[in-house]
PDB file of N, CA and C in Angstrom:
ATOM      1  N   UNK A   1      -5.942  66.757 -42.951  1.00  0.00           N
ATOM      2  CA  UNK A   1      -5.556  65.489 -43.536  1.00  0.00           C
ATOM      3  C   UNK A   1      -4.035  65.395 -43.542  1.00  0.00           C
ATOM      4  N   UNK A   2      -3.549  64.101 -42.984  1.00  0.00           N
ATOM      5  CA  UNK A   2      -1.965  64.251 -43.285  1.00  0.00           C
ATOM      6  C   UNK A   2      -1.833  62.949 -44.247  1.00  0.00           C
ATOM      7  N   UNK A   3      -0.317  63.581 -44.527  1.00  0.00           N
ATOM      8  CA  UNK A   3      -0.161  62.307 -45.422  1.00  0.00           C
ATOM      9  C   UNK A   3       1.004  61.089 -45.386  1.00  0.00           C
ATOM     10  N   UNK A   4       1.111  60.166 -45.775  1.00  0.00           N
ATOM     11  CA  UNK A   4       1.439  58.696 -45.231  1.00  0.00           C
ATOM     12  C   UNK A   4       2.206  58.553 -46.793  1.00  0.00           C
ATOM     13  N   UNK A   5       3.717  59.007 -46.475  1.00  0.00           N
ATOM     14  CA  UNK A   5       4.845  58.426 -47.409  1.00  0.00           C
ATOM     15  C   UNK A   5       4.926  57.363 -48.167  1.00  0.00           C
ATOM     16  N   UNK A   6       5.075  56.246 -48.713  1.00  0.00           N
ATOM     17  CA  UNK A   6       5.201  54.760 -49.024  1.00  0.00           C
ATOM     18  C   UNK A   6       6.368  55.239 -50.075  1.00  0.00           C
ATOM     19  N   UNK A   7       7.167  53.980 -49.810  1.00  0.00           N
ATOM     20  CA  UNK A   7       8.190  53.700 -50.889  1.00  0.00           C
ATOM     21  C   UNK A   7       7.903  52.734 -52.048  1.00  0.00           C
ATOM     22  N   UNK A   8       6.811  52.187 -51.994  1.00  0.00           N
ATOM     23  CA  UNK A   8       6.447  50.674 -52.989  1.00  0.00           C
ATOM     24  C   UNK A   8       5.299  51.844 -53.712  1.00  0.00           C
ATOM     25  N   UNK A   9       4.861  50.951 -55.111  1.00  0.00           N
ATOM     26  CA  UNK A   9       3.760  51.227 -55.559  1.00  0.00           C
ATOM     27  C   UNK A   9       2.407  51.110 -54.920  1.00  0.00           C
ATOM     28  N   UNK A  10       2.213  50.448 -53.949  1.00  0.00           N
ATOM     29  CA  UNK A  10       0.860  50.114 -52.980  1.00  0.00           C
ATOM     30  C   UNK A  10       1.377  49.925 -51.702  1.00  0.00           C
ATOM     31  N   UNK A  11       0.265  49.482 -50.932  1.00  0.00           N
ATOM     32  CA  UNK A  11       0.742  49.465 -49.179  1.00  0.00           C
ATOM     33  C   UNK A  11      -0.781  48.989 -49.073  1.00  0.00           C
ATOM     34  N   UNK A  12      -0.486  47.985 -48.094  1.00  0.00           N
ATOM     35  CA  UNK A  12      -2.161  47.239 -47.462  1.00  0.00           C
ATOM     36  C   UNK A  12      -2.356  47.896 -46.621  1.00  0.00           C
ATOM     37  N   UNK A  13      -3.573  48.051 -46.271  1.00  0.00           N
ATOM     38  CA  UNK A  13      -4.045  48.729 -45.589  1.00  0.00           C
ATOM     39  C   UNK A  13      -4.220  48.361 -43.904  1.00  0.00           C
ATOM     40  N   UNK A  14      -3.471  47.206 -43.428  1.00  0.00           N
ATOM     41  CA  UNK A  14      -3.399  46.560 -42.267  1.00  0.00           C
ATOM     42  C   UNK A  14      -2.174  47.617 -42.035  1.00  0.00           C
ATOM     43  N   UNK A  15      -1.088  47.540 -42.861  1.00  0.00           N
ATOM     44  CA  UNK A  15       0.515  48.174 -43.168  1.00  0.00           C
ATOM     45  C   UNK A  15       0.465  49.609 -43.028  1.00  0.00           C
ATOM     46  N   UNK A  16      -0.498  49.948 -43.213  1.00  0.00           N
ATOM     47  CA  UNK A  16      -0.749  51.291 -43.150  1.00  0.00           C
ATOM     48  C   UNK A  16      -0.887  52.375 -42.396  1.00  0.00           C
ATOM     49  N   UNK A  17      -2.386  51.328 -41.328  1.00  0.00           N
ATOM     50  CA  UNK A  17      -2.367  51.491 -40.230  1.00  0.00           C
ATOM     51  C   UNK A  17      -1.348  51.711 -39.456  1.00  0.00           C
ATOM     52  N   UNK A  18      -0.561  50.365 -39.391  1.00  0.00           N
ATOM     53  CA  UNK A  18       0.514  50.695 -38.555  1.00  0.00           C
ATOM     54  C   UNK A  18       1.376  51.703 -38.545  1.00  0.00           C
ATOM     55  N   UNK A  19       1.991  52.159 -40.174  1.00  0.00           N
ATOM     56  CA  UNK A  19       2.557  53.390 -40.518  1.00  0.00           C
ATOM     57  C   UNK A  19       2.593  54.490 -39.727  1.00  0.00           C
ATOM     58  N   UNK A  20       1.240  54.848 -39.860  1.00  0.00           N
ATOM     59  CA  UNK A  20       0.682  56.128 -39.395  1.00  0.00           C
ATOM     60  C   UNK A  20       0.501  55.880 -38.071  1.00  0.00           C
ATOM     61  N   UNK A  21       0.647  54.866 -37.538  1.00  0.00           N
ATOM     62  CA  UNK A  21       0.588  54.876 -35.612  1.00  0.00           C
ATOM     63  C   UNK A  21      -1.145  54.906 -34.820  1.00  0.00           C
ATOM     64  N   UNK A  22      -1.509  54.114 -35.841  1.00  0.00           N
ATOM     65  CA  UNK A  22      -3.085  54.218 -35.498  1.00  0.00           C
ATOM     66  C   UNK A  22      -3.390  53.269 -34.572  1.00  0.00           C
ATOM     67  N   UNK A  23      -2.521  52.041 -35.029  1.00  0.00           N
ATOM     68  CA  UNK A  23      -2.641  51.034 -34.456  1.00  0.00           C
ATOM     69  C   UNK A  23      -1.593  50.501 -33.721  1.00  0.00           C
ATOM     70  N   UNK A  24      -1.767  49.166 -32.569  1.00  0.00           N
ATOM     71  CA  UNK A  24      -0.083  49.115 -32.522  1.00  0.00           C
ATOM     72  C   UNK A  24       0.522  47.564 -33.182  1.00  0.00           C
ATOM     73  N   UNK A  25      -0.474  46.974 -33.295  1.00  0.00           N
ATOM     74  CA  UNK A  25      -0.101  45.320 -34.451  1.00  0.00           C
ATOM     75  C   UNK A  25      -0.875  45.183 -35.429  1.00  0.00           C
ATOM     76  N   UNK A  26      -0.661  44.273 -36.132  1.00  0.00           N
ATOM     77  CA  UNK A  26      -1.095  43.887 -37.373  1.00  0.00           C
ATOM     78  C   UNK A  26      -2.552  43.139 -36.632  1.00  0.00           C
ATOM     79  N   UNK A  27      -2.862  42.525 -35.220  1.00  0.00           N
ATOM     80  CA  UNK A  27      -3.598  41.721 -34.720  1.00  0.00           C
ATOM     81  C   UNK A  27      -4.597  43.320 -34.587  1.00  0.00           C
ATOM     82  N   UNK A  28      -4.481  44.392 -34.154  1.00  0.00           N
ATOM     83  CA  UNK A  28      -4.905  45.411 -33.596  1.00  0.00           C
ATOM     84  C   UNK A  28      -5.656  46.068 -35.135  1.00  0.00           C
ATOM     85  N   UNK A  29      -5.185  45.960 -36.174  1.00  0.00           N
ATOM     86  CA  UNK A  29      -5.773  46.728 -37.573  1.00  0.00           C
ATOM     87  C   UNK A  29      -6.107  45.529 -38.186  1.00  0.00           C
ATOM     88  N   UNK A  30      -6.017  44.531 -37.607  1.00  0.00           N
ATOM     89  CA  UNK A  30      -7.204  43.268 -38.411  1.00  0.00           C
ATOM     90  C   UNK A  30      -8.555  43.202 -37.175  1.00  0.00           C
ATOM     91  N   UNK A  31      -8.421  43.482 -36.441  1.00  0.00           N
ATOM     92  CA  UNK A  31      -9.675  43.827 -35.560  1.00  0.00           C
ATOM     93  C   UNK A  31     -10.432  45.071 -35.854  1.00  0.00           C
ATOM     94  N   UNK A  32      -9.588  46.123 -36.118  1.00  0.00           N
ATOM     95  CA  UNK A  32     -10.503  47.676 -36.265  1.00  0.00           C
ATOM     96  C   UNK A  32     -11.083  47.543 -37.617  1.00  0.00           C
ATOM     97  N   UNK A  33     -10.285  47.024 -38.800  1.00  0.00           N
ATOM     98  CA  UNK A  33     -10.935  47.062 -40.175  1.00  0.00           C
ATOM     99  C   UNK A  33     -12.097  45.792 -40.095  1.00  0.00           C
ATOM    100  N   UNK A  34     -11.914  44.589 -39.429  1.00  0.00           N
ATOM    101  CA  UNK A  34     -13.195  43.526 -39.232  1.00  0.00           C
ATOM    102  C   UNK A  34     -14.523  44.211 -38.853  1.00  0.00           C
ATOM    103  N   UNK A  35     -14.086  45.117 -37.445  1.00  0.00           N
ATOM    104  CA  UNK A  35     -15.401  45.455 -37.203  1.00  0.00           C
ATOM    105  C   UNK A  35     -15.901  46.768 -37.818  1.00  0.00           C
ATOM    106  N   UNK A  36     -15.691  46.929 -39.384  1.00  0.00           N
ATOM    107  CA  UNK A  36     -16.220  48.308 -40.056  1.00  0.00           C
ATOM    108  C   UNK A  36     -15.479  49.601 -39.781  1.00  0.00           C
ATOM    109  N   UNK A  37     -14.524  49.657 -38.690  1.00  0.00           N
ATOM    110  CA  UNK A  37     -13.869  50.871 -38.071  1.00  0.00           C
ATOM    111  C   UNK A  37     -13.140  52.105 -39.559  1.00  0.00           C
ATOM    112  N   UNK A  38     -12.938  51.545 -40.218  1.00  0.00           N
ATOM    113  CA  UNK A  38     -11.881  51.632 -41.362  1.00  0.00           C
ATOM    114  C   UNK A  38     -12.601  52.575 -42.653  1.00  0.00           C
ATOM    115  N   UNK A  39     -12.545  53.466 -43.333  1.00  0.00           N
ATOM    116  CA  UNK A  39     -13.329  53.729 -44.747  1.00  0.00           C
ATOM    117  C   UNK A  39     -12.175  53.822 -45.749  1.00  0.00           C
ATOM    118  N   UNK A  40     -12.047  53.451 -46.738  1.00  0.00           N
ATOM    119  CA  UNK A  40     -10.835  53.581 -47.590  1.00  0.00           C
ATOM    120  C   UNK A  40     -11.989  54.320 -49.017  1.00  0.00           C
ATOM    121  N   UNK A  41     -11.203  55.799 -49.033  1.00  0.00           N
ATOM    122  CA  UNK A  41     -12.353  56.864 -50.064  1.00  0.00           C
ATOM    123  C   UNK A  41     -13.486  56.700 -50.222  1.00  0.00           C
ATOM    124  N   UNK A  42     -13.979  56.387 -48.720  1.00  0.00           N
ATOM    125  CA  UNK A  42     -15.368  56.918 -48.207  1.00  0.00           C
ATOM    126  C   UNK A  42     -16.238  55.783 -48.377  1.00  0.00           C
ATOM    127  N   UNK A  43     -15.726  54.770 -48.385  1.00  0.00           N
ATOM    128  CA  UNK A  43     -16.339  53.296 -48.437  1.00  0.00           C
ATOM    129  C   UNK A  43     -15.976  52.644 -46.975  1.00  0.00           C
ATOM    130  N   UNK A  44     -16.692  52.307 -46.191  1.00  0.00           N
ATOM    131  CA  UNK A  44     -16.022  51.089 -45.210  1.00  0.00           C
ATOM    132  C   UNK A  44     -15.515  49.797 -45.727  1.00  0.00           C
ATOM    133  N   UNK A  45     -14.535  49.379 -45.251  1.00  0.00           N
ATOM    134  CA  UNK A  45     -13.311  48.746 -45.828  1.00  0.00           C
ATOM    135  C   UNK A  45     -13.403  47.310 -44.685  1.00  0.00           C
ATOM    136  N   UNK A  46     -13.242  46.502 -45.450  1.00  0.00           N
ATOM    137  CA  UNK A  46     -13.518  45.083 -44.295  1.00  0.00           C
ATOM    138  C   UNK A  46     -12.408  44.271 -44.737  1.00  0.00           C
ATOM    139  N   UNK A  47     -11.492  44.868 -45.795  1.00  0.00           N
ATOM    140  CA  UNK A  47     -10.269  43.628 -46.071  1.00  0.00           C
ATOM    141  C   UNK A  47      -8.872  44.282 -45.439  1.00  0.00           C
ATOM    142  N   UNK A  48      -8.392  43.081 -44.996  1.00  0.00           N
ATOM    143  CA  UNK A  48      -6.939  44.121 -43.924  1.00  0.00           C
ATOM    144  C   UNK A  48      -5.571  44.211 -45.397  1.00  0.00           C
ATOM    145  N   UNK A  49      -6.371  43.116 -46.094  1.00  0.00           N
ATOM    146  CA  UNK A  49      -5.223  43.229 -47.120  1.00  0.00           C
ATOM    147  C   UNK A  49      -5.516  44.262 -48.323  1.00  0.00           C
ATOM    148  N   UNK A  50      -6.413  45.002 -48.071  1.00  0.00           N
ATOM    149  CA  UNK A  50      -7.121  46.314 -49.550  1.00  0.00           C
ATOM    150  C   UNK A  50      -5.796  46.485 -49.889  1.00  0.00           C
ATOM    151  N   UNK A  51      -5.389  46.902 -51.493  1.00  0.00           N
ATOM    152  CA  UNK A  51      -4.218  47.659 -51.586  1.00  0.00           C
ATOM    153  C   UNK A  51      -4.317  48.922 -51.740  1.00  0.00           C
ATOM    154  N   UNK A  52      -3.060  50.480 -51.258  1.00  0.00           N
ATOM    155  CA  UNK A  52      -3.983  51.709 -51.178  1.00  0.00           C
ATOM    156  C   UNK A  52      -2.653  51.997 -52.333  1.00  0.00           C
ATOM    157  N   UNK A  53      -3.036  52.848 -52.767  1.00  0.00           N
ATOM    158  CA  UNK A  53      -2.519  53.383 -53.865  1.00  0.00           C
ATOM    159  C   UNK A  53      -2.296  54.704 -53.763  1.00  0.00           C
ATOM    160  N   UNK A  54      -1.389  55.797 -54.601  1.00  0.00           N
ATOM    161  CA  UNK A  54      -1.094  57.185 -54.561  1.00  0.00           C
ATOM    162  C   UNK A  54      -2.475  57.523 -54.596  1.00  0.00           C
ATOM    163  N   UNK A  55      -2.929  58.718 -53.700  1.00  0.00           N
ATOM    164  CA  UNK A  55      -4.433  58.921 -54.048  1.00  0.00           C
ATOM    165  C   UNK A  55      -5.204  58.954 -53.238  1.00  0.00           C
ATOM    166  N   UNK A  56      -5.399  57.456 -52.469  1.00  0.00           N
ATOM    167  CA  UNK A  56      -6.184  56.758 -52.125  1.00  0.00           C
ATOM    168  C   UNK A  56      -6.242  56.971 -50.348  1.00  0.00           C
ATOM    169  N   UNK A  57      -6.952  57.381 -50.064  1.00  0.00           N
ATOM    170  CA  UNK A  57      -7.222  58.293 -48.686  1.00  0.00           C
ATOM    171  C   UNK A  57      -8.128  57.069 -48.138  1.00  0.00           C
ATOM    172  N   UNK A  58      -7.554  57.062 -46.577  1.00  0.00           N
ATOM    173  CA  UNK A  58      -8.600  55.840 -45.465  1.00  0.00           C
ATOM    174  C   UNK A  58      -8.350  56.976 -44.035  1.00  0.00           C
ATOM    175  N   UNK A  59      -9.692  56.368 -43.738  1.00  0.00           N
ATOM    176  CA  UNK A  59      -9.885  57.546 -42.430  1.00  0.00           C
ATOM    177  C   UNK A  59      -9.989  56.543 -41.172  1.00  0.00           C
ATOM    178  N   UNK A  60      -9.782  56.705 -39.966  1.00  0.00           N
ATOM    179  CA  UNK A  60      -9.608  56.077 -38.667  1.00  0.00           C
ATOM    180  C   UNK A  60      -9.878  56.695 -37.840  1.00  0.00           C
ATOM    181  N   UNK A  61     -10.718  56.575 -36.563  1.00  0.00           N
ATOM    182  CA  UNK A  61     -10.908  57.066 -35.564  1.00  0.00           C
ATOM    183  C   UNK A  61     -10.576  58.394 -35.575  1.00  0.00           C
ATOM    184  N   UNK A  62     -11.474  59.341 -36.118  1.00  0.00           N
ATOM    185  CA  UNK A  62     -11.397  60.860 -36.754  1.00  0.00           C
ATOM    186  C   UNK A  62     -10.227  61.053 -37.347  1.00  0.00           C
ATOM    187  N   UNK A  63      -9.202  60.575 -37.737  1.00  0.00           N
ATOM    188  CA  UNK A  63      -7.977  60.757 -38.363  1.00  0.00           C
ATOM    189  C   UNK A  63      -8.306  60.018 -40.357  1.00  0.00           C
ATOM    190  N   UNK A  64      -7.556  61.033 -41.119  1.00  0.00           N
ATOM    191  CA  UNK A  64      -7.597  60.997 -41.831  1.00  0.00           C
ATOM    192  C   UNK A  64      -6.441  60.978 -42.862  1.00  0.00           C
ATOM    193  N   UNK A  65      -5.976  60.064 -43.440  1.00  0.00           N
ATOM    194  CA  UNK A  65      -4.132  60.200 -44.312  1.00  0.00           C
ATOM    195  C   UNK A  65      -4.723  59.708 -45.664  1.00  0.00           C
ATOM    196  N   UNK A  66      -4.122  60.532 -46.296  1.00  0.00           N
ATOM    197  CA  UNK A  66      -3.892  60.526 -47.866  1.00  0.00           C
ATOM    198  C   UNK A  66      -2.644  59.801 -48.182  1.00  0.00           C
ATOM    199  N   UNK A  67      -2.439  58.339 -49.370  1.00  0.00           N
ATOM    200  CA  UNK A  67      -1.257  58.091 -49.360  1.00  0.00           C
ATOM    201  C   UNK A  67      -0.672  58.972 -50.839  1.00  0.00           C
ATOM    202  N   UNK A  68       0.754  59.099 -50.082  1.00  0.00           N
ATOM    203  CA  UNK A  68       1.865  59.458 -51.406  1.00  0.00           C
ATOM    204  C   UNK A  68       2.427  58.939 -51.672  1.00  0.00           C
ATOM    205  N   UNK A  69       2.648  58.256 -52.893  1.00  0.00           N
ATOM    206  CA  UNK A  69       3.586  57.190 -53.628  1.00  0.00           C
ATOM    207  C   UNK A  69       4.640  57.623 -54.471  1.00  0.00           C
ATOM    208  N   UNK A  70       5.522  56.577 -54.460  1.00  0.00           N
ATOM    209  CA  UNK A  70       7.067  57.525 -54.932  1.00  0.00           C
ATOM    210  C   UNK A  70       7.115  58.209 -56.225  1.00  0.00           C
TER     211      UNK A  70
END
């Protein structure tokens, strides 16, 4: 599991994606989370705007990031 820095109290999970290099647009992680691709702590996740929080772990195409908040 790696983990995904943020400077704010939350980070969407479209934003996130991108972060971590999963995806390469915001058009590209509103398509993967539409079609179920996405689990945010082991739930499949269908909103591009979820907010993730310190904690709060989403997994992608066998990849897995835990976020850390400041």
């Amino acid at each position: 599991m790696d983990t995904l820095q943020i400077k704010d109290e939350f980070i969407k999970l479209g934003q996130a994606l991108k972060l971590a290099n999963l995806v390469e647009s915001g058009i590209d992680a509103k398509l993967v989370i539409k079609d179920g691709l996405v689990k945010v702590n082991g739930q499949t996740e269908l909103q591009r705007g979820k907010k993730l929080y310190d904690g709060d772990i989403f997994l992608f195409d066998g990849q897995e990031f835990k976020i850390k908040g400041k």
